[in-house]
Protein backbone atom coordinates (compact mmCIF):
# COMPACT_ATOMS: atom_id res chain seq x y z
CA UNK A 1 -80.23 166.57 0.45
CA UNK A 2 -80.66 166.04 -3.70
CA UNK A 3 -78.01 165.43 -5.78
CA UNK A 4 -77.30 166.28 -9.44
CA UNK A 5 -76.21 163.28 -11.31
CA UNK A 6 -74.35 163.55 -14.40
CA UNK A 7 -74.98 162.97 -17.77
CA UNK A 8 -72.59 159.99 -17.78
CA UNK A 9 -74.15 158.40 -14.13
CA UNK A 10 -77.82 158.65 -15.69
CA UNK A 11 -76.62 156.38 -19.07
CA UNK A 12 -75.27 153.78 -16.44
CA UNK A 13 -78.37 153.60 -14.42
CA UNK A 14 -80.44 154.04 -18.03
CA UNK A 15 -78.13 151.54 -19.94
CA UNK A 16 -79.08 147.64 -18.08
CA UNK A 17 -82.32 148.88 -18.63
CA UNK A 18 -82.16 149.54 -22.47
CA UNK A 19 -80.24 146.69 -23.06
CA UNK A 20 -83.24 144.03 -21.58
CA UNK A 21 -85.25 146.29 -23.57
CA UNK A 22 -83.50 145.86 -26.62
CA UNK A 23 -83.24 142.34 -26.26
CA UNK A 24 -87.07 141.66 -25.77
CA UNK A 25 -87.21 143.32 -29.12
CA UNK A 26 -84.59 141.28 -30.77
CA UNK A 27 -82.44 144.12 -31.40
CA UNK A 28 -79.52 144.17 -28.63
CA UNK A 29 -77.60 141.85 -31.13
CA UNK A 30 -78.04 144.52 -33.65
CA UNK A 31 -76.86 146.99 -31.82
CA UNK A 32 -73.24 146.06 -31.16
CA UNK A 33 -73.33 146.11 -34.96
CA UNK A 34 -74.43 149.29 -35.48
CA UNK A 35 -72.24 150.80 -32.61
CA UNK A 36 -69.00 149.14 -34.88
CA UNK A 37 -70.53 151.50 -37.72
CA UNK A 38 -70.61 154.33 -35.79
CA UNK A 39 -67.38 153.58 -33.88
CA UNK A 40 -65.47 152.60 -36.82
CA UNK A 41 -62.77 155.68 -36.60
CA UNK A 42 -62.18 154.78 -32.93
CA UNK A 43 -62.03 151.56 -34.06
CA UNK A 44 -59.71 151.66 -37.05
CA UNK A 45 -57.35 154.69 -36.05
CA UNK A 46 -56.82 157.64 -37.92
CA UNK A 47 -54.64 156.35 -41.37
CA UNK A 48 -57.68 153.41 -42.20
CA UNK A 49 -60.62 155.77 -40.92
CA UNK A 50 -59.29 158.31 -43.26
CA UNK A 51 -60.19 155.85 -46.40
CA UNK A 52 -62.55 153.75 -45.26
CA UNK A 53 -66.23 154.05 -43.91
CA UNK A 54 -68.26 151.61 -42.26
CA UNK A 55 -72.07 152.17 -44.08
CA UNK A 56 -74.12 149.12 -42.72
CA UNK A 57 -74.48 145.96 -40.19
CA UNK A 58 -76.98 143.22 -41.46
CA UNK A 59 -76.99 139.39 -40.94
CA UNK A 60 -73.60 139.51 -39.00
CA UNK A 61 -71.69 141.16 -41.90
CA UNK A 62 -70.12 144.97 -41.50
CA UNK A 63 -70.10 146.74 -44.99
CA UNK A 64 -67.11 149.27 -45.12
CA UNK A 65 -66.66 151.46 -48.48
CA UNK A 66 -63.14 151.66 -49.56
CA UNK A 67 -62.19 154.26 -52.38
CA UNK A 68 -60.32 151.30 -54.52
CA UNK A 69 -59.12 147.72 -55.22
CA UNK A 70 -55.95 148.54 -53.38
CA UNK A 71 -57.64 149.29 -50.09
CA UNK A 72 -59.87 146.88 -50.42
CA UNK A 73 -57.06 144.06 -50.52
CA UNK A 74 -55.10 145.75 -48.01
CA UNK A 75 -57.74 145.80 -45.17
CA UNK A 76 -58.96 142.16 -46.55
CA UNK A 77 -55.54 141.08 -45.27
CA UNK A 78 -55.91 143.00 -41.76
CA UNK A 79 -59.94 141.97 -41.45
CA UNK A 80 -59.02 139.22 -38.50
CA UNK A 81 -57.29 142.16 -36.47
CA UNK A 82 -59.89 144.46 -37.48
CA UNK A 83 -62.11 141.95 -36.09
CA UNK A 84 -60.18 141.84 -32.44
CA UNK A 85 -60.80 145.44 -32.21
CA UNK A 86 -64.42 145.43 -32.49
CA UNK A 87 -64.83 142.32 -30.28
CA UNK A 88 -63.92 144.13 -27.44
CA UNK A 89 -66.63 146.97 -27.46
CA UNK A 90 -69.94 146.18 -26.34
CA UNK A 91 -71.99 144.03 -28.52
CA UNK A 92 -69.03 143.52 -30.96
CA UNK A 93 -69.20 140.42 -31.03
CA UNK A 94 -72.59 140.54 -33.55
CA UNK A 95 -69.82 141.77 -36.04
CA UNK A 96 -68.75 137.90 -37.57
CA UNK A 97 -67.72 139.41 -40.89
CA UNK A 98 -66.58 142.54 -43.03
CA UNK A 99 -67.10 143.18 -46.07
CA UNK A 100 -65.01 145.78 -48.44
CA UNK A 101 -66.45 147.38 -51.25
CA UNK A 102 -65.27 149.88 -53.58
């Protein structure tokens, strides 16, 4: 009997295996990075994802683009629980800093 695994079942059996990849390369720790840029509206929640957009993770440090001063202070203040919320996806933990520009 053969069965049809799902898309979902063949990224768990796939994903150990990237990840040892990834590190042998040096790039799993960039990776949780990059998955806070592209997870940012999950991340954030609709209101902050709707003026703010995480562009780039290098050297431990997310870049998010605000449209002004304002926002940029605001989020400043929140960056700690900001922080909390990407620590808990996978690799989040890369992410040691944000930094707002506008």
């Amino acid at each position: 009997m053969h069965r049809e695994y799902s898309a979902l079942e063949k990224a768990a059996k796939v994903g150990p295996l990237m990840n040892k990849i990834l590190a042998g390369y040096g790039l799993l720790h960039d990776l949780g990075g990059w998955r806070a840029v592209t997870g940012w509206p999950e991340i954030v929640g609709k209101k902050i994802a709707e003026v703010s957009r995480a562009v780039r993770f290098s050297d431990d440090t997310l870049l998010v683009s605000v449209p002004d001063d304002g926002w940029r202070q605001q989020l400043s203040l929140e960056v700690d629980e900001i922080l909390d919320k990407i620590h808990i996806i996978p690799g989040g933990n890369a992410v040691r800093k944000i930094h707002f520009i506008s």
